[in-house]
Protein backbone atom coordinates (compact mmCIF):
# COMPACT_ATOMS: atom_id res chain seq x y z
CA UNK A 1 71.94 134.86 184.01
CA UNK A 2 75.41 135.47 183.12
CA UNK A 3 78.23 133.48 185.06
CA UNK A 4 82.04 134.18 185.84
CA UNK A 5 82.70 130.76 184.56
CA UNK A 6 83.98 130.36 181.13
CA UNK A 7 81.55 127.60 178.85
CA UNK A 8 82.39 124.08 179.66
CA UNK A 9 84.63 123.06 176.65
CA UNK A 10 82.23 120.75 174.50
CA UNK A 11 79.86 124.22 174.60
CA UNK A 12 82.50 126.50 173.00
CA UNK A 13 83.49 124.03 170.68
CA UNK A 14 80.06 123.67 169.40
CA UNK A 15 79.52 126.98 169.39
CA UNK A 16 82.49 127.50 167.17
CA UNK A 17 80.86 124.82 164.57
CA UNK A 18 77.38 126.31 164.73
CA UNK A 19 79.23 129.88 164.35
CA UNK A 20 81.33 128.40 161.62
CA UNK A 21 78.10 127.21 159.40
CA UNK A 22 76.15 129.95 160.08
CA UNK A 23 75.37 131.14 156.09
CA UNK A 24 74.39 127.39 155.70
CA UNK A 25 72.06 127.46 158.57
CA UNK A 26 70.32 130.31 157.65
CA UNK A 27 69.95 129.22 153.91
CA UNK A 28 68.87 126.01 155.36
CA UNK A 29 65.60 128.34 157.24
CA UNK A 30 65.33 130.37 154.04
CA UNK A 31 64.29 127.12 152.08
CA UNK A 32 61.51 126.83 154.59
CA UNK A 33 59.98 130.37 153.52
CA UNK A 34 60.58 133.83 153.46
CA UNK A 35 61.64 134.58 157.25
CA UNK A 36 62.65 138.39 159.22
CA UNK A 37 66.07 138.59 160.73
CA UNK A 38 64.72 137.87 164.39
CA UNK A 39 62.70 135.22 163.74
CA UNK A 40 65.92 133.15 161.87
CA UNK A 41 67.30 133.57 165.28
CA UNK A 42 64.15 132.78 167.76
CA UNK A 43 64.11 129.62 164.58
CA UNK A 44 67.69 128.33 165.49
CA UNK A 45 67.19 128.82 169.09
CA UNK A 46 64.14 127.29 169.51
CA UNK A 47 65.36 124.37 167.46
CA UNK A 48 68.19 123.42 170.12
CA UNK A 49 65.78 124.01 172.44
CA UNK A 50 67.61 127.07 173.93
CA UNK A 51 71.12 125.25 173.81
CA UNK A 52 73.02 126.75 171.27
CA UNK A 53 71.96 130.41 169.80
CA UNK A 54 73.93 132.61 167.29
CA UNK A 55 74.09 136.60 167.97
CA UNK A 56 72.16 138.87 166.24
CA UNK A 57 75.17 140.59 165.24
CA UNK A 58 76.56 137.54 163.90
CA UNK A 59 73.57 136.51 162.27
CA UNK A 60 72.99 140.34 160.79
CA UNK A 61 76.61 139.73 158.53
CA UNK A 62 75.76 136.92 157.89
CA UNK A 63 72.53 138.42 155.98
CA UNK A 64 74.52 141.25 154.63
CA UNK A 65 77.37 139.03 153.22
CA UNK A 66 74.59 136.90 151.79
CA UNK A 67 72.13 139.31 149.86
CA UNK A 68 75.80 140.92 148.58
CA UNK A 69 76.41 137.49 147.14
CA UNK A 70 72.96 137.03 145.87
CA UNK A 71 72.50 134.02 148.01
CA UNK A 72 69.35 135.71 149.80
CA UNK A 73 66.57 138.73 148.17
CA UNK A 74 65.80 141.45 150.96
CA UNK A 75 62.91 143.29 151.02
CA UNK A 76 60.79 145.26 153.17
CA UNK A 77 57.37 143.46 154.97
CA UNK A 78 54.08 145.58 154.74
CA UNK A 79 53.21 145.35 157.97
CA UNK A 80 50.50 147.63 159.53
CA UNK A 81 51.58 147.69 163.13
CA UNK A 82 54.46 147.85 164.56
CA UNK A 83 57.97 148.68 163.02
CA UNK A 84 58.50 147.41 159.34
CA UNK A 85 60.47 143.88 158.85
CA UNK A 86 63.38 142.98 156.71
CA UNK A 87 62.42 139.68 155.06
CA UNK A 88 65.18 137.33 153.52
CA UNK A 89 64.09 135.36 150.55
CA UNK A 90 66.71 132.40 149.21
CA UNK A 91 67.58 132.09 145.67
CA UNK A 92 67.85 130.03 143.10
CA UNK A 93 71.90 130.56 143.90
CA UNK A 94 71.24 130.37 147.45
CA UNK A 95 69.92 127.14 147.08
CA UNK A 96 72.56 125.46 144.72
CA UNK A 97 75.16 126.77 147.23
CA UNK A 98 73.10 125.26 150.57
CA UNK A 99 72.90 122.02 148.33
CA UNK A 100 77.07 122.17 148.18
CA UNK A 101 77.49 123.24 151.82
CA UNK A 102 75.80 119.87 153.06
CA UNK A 103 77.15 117.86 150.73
CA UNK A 104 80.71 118.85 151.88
CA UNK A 105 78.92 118.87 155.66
CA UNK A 106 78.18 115.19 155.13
CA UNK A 107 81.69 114.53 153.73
CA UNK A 108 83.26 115.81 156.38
CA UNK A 109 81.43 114.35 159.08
CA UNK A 110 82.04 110.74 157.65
CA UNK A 111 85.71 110.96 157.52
CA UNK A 112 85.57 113.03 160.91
CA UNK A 113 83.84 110.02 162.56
CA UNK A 114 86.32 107.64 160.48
CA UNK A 115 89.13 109.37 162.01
CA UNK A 116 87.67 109.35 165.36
CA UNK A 117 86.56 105.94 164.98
CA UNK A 118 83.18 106.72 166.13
CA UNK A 119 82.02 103.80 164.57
CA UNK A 120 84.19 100.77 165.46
CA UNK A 121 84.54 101.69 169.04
CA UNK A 122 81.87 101.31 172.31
CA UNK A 123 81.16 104.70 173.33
CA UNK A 124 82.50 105.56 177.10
């Protein structure tokens, strides 16, 4: 259901983070197995159980931009019903760069909390 109301502000801006790590995301489902477009996104959906989602057309440059990098291998399923799937397969690139992405994630959290004091102060 679709509302007149813009997203409270702590949904936007967590929208805007999950939007803003989207190539590590999906490498990050890619290390789990070889996945089809759609089911990265039912994945990440179903993982914030229905709280945060990233478009398909997001999500589809995001796949583009990382098979032109040679992040991610695409190739065609062999299904025998229904309409073919495009499976994404990480690499051994892929992986080095998902291995970077966190450890600069991780980085940046700790001196986000540091500056936010997140950990000296009571939460309210």
């Amino acid at each position: 259901m679709q509302s007149d109301e813009s997203p409270p502000a702590e949904d936007a801006f967590s929208a805007d983070m999950l939007r803003g790590h989207t190539d590590t995301v999906v490498l990050a489902m890619l290390r789990r197995g070889d996945r089809y477009g759609f089911e990265i996104y039912k994945t990440i959906r179903d993982a914030t159980g229905g709280a945060h989602e990233i478009k398909e057309a997001t999500l589809y440059a995001t796949y583009r931009r990382l098979t032109r990098d040679g992040l991610v291998e695409a190739y065609w399923g062999d299904e025998s019903q229904g309409g073919r799937r495009k499976y994404y397969r990480i690499t051994d690139a892929g992986r080095a760069v998902f291995r970077r992405n966190v450890a600069a994630w991780l980085a940046t959290r700790d001196v986000i909390d540091t500056l936010l004091l997140t950990d000296k102060e009571p939460r309210t």
